[in-house]
N, C-alpha and C. Protein backbone atom coordinates (compact mmCIF):
# COMPACT_ATOMS: atom_id res chain seq x y z
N UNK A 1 -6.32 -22.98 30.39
CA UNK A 1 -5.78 -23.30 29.10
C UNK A 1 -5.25 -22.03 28.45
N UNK A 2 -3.99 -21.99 28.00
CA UNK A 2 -3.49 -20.70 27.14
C UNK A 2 -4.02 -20.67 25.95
N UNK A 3 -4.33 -19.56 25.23
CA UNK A 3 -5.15 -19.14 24.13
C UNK A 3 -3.47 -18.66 23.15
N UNK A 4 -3.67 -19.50 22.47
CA UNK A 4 -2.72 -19.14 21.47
C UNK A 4 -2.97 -18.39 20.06
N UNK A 5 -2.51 -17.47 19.67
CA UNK A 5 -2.99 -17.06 18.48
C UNK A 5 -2.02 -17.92 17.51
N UNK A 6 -2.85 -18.45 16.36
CA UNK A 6 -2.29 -18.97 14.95
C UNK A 6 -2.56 -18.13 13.86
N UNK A 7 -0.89 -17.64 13.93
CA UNK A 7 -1.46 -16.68 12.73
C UNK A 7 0.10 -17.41 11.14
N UNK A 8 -0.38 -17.41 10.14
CA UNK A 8 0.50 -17.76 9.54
C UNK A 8 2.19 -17.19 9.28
N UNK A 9 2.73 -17.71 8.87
CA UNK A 9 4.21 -17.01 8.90
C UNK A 9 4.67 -16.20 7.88
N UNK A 10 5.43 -15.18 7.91
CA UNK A 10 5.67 -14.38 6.89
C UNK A 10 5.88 -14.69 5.34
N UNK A 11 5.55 -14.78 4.48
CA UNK A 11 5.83 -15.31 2.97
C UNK A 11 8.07 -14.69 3.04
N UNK A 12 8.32 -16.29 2.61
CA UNK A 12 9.40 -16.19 2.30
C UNK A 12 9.70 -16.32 0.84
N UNK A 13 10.03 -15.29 -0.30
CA UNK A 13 10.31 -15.29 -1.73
C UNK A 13 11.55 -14.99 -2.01
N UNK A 14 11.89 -15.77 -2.68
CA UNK A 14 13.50 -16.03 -3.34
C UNK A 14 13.11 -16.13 -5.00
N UNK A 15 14.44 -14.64 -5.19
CA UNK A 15 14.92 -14.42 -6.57
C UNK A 15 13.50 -14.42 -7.57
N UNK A 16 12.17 -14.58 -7.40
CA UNK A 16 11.07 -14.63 -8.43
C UNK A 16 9.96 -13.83 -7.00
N UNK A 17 8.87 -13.39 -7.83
CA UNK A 17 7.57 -13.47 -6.90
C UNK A 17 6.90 -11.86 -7.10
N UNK A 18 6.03 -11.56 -6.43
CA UNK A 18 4.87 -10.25 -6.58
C UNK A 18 4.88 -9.81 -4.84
N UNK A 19 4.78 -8.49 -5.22
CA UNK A 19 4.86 -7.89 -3.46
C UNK A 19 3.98 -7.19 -3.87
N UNK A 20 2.94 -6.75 -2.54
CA UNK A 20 2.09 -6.00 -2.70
C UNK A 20 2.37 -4.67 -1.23
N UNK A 21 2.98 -5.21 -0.41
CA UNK A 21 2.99 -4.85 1.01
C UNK A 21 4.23 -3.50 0.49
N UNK A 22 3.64 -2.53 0.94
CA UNK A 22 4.84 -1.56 0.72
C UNK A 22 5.79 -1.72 1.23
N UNK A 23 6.25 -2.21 2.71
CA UNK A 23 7.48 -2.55 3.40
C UNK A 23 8.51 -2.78 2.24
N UNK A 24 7.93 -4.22 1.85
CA UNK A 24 8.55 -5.19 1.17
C UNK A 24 8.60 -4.58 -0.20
N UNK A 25 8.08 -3.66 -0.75
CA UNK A 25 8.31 -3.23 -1.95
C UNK A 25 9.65 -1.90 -2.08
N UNK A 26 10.06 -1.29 -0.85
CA UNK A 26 10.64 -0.45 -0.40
C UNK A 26 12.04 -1.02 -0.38
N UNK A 27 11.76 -2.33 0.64
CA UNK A 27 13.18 -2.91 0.46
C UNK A 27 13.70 -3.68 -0.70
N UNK A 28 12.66 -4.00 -1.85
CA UNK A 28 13.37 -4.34 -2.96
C UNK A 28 13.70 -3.41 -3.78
N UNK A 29 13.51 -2.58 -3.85
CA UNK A 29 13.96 -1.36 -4.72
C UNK A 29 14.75 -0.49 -3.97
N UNK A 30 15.01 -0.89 -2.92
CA UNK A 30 16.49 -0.14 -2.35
C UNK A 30 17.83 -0.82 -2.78
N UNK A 31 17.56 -2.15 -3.41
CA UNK A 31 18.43 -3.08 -4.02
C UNK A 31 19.13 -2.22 -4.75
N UNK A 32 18.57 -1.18 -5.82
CA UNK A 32 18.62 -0.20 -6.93
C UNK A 32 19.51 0.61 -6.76
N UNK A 33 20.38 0.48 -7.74
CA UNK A 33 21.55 2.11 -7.82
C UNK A 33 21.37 2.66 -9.40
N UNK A 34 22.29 2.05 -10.21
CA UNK A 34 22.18 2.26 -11.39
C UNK A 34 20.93 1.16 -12.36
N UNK A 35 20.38 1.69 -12.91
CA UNK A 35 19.32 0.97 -14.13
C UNK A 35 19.46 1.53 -15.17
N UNK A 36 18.71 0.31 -16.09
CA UNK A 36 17.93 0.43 -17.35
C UNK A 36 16.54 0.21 -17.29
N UNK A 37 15.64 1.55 -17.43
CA UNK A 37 14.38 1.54 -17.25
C UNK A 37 13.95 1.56 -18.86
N UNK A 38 12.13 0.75 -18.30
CA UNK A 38 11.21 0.75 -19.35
C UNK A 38 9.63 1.33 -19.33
N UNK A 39 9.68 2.82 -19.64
CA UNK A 39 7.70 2.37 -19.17
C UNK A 39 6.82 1.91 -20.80
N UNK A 40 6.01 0.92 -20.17
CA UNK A 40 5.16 0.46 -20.93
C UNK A 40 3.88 1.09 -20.43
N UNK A 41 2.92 1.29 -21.15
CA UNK A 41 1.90 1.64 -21.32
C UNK A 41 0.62 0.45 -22.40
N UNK A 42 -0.04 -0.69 -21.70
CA UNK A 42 -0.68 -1.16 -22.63
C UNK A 42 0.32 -2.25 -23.07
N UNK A 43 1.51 -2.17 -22.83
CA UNK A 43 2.17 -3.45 -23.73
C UNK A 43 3.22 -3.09 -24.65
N UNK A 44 2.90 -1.02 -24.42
CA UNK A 44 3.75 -0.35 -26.01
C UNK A 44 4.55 0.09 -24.83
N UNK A 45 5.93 0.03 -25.34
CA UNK A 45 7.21 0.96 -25.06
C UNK A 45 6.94 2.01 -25.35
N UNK A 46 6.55 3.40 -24.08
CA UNK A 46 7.05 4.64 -23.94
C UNK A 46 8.33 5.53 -24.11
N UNK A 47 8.52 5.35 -22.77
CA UNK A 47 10.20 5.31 -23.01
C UNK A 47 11.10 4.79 -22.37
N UNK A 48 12.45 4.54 -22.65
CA UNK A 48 13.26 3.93 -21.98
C UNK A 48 14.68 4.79 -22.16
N UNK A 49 15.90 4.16 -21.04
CA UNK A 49 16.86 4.74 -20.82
C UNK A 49 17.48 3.90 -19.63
N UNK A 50 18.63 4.98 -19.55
CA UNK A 50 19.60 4.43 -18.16
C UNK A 50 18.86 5.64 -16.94
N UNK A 51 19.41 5.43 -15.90
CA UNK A 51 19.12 6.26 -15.19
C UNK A 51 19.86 5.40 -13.12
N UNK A 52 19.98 6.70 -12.07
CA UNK A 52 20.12 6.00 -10.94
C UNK A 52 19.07 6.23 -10.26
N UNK A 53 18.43 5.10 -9.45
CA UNK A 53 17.74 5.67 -8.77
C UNK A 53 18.14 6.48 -7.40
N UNK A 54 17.55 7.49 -7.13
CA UNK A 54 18.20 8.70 -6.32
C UNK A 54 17.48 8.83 -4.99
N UNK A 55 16.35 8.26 -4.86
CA UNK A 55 15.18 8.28 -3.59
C UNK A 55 14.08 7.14 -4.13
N UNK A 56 14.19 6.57 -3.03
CA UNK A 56 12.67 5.61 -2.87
C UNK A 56 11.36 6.44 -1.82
N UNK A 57 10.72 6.57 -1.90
CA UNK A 57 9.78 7.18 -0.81
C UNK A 57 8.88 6.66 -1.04
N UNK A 58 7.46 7.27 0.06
CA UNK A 58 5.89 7.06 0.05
C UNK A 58 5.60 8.32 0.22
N UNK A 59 4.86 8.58 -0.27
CA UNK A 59 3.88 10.36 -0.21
C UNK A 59 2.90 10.02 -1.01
N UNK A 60 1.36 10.47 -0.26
CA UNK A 60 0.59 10.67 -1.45
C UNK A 60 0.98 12.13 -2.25
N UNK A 61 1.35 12.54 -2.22
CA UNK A 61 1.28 14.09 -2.95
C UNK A 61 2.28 14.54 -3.81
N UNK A 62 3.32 13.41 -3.98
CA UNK A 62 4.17 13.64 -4.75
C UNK A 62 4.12 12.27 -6.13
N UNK A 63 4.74 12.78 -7.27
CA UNK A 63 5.25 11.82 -8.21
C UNK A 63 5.81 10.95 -8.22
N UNK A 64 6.05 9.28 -8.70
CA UNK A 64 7.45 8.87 -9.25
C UNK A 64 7.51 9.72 -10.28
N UNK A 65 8.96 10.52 -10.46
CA UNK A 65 10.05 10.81 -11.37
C UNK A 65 11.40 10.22 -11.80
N UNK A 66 10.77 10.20 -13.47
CA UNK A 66 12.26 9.94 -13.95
C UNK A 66 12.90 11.00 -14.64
N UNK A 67 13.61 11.50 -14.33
CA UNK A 67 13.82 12.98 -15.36
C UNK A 67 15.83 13.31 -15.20
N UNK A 68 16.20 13.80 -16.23
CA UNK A 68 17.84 13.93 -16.12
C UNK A 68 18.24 12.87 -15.57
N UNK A 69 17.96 11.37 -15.90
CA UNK A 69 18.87 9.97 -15.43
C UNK A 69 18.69 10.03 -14.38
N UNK A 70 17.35 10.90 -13.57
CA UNK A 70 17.65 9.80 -11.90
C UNK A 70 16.14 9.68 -11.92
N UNK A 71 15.93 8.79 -10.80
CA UNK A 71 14.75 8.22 -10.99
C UNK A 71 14.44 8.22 -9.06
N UNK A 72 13.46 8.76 -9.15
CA UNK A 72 12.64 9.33 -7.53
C UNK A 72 11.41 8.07 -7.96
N UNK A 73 11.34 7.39 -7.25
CA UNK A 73 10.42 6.28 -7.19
C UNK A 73 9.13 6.64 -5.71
N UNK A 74 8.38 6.45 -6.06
CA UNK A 74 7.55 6.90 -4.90
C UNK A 74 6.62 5.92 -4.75
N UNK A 75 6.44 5.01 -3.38
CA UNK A 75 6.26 3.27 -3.73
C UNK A 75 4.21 3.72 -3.81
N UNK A 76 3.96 4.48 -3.26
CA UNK A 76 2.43 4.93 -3.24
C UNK A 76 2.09 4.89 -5.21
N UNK A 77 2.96 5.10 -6.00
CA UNK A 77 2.03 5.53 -7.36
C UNK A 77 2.14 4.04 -8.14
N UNK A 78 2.22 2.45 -7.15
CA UNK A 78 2.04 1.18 -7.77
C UNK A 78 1.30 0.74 -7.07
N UNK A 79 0.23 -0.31 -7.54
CA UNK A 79 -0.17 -1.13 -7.12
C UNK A 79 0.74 -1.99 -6.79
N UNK A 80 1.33 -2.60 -6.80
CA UNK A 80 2.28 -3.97 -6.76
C UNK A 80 3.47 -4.01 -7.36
N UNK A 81 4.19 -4.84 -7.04
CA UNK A 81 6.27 -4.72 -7.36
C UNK A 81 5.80 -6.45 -7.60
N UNK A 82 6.33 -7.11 -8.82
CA UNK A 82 7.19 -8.12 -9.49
C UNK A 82 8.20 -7.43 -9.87
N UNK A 83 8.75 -9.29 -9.45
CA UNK A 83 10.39 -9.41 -10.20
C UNK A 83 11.18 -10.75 -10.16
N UNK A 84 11.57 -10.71 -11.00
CA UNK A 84 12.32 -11.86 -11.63
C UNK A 84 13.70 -12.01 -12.04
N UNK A 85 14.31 -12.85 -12.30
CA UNK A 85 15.57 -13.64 -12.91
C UNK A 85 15.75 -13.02 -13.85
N UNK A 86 16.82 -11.80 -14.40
CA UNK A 86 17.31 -11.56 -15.78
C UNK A 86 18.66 -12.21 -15.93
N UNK A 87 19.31 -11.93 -17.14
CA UNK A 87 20.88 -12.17 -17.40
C UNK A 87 21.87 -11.81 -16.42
N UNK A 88 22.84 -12.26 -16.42
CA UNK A 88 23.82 -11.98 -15.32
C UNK A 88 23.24 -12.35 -14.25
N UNK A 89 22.65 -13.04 -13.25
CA UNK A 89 22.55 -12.51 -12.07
C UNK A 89 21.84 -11.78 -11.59
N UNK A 90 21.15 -10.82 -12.18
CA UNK A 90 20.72 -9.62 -11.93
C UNK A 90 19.08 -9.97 -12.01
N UNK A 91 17.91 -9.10 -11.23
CA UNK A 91 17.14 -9.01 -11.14
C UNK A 91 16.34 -7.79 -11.80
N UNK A 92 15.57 -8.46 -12.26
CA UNK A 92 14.62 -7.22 -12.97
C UNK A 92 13.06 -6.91 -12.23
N UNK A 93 13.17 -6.04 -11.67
CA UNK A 93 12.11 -5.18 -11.01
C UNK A 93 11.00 -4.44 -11.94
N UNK A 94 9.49 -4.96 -11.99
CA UNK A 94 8.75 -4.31 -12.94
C UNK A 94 7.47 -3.80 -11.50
N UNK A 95 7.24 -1.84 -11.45
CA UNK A 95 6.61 -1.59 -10.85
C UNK A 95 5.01 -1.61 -11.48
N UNK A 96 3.99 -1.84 -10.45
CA UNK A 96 2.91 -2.24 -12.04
C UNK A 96 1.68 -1.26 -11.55
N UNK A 97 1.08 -0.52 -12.08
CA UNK A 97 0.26 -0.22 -11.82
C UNK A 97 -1.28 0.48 -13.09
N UNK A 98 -2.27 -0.72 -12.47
CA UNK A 98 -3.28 -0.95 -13.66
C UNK A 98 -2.54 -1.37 -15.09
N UNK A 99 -1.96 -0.75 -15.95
CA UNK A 99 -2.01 -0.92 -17.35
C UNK A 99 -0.59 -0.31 -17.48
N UNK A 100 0.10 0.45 -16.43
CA UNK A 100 1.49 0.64 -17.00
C UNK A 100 2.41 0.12 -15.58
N UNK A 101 3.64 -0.26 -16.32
CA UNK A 101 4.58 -0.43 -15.45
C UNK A 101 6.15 0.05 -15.92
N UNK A 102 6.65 -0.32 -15.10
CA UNK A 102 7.83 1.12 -14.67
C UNK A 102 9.27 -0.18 -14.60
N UNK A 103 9.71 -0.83 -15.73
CA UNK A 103 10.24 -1.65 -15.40
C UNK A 103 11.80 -1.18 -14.99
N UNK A 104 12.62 -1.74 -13.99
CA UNK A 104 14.05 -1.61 -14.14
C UNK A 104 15.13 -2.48 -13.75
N UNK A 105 15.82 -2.41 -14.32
CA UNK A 105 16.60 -4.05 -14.62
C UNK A 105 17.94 -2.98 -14.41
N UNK A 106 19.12 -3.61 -13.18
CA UNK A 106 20.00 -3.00 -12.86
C UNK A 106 21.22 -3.22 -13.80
N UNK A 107 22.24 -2.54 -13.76
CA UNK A 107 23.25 -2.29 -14.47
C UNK A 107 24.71 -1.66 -14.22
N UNK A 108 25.52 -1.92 -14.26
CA UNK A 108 27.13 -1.65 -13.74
C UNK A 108 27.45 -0.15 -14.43
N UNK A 109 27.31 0.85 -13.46
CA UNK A 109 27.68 2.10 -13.86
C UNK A 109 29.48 2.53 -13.27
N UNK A 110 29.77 3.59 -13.82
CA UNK A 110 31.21 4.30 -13.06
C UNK A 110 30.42 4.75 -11.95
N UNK A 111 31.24 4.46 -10.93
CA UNK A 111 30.78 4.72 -9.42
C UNK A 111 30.79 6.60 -9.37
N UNK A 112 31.81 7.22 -10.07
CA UNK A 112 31.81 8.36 -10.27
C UNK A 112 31.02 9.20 -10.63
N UNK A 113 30.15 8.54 -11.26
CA UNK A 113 29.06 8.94 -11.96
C UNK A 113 27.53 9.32 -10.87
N UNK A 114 27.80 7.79 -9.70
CA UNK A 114 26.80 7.56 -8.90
C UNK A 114 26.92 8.52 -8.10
N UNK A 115 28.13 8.43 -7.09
CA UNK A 115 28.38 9.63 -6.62
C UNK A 115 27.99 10.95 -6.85
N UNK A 116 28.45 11.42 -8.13
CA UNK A 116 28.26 12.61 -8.24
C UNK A 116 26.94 13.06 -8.23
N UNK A 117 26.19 12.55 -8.74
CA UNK A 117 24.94 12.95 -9.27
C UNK A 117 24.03 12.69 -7.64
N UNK A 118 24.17 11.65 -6.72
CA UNK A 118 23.68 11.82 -5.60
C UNK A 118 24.26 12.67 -4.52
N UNK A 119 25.60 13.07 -4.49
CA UNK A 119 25.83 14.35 -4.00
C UNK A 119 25.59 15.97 -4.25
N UNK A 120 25.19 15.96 -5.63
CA UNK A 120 24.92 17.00 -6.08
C UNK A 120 22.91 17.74 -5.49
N UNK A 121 22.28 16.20 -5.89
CA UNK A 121 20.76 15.90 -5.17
C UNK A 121 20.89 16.55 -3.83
N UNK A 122 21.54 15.49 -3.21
CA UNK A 122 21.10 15.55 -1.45
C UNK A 122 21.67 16.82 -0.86
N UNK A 123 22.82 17.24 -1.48
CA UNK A 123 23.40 18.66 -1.04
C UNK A 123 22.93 19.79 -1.00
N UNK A 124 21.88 19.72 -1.88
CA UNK A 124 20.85 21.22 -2.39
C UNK A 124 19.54 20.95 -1.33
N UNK A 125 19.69 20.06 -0.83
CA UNK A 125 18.29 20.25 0.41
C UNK A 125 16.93 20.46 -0.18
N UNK A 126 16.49 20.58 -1.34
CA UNK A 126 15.53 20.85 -2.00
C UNK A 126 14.62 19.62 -1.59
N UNK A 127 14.27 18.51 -1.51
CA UNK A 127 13.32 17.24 -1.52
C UNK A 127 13.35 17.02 0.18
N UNK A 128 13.06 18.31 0.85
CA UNK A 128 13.11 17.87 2.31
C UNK A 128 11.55 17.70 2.43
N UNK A 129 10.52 18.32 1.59
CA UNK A 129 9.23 18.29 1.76
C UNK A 129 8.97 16.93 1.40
N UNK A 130 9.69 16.35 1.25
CA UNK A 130 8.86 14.63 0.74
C UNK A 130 9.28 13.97 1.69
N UNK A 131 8.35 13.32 1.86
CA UNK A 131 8.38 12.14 3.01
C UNK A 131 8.63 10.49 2.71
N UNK A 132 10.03 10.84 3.03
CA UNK A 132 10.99 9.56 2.85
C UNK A 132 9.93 8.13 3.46
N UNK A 133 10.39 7.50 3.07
CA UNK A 133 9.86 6.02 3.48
C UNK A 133 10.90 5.00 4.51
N UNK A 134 10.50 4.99 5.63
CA UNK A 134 11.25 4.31 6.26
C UNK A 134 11.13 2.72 6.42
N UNK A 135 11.77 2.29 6.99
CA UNK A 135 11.76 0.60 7.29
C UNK A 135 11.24 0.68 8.97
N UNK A 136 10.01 0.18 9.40
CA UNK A 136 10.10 0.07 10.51
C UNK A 136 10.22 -1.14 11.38
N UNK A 137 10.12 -1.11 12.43
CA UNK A 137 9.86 -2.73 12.67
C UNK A 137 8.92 -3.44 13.09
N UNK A 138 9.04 -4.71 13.17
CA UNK A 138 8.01 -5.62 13.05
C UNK A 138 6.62 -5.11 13.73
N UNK A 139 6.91 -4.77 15.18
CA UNK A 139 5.84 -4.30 15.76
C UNK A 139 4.81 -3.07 15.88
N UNK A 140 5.77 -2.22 14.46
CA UNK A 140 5.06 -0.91 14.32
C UNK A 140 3.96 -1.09 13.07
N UNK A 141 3.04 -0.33 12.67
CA UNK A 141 1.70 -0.75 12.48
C UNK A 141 1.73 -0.48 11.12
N UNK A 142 1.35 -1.61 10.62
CA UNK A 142 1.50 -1.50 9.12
C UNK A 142 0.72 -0.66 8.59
N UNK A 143 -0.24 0.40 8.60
CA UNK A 143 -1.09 1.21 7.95
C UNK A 143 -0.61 2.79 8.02
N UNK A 144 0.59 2.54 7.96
CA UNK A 144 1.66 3.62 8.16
C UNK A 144 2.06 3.99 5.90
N UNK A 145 1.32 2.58 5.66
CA UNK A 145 1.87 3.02 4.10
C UNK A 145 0.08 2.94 3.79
């Protein structure tokens, strides 16, 4: 008799839902170019602004940064990624972790703008010590995040 393993099937979520799995939190926030971010703290607005995001990664040893309009997201400093249905079309991404979250809701920038500011980043070689976050595949071992 063949021994079959039953194991359930991958959660399929459309346009609403909560990720906890870093994979999956990596590839929704690669969605991300230009935003309007929010951090809350408690429920109170910190601060907010526009900003692009410029790097997604995992490192324990480094920050998410938002600083001079770009935003270095580092998927290790959330517990969990919701997101939902805003205006337009558009999806709003809230990163959550314990009592604050890191919300950002995308937005139509001058591409000129995008450009520049990510050529100016990646050209200076400076963020080679951080350890980018890759996509791997199915069969490589999830305890990699």
């Amino acid at each position: 008799m063949h021994n079959f393993r039953h194991e359930a099937p991958a959660p399929c979520i459309v346009n609403e839902g909560t990720l906890i799995n870093k994979k999956d939190m990596l590839r929704a926030l690669e969605t991300l170019e230009s935003v309007k971010y929010t951090y809350l703290v408690d429920g109170n607005v910190i601060n907010q602004g526009e900003g692009i995001v410029v790097k997604v990664f995992s490192s324990p040893e480094t920050s998410t940064l938002v600083v001079n309009g770009c935003l270095f997201l580092n998927i290790l400093s959330f517990n969990y990624l919701r997101f939902f249905p805003h205006n337009n079309n558009s999806t709003t991404i809230e990163l959550v972790e314990d009592s604050k979250i890191l919300q950002l809701t995308p937005i139509e920038e001058d591409d000129r703008r995008v450009n520049r500011i990510n050529r100016e980043i990646f050209a200076t070689g400076r963020y080679g010590e951080e350890t980018p976050a890759e996509l791997f595949d199915e069969s490589d071992d999830d305890d990699r995040f």
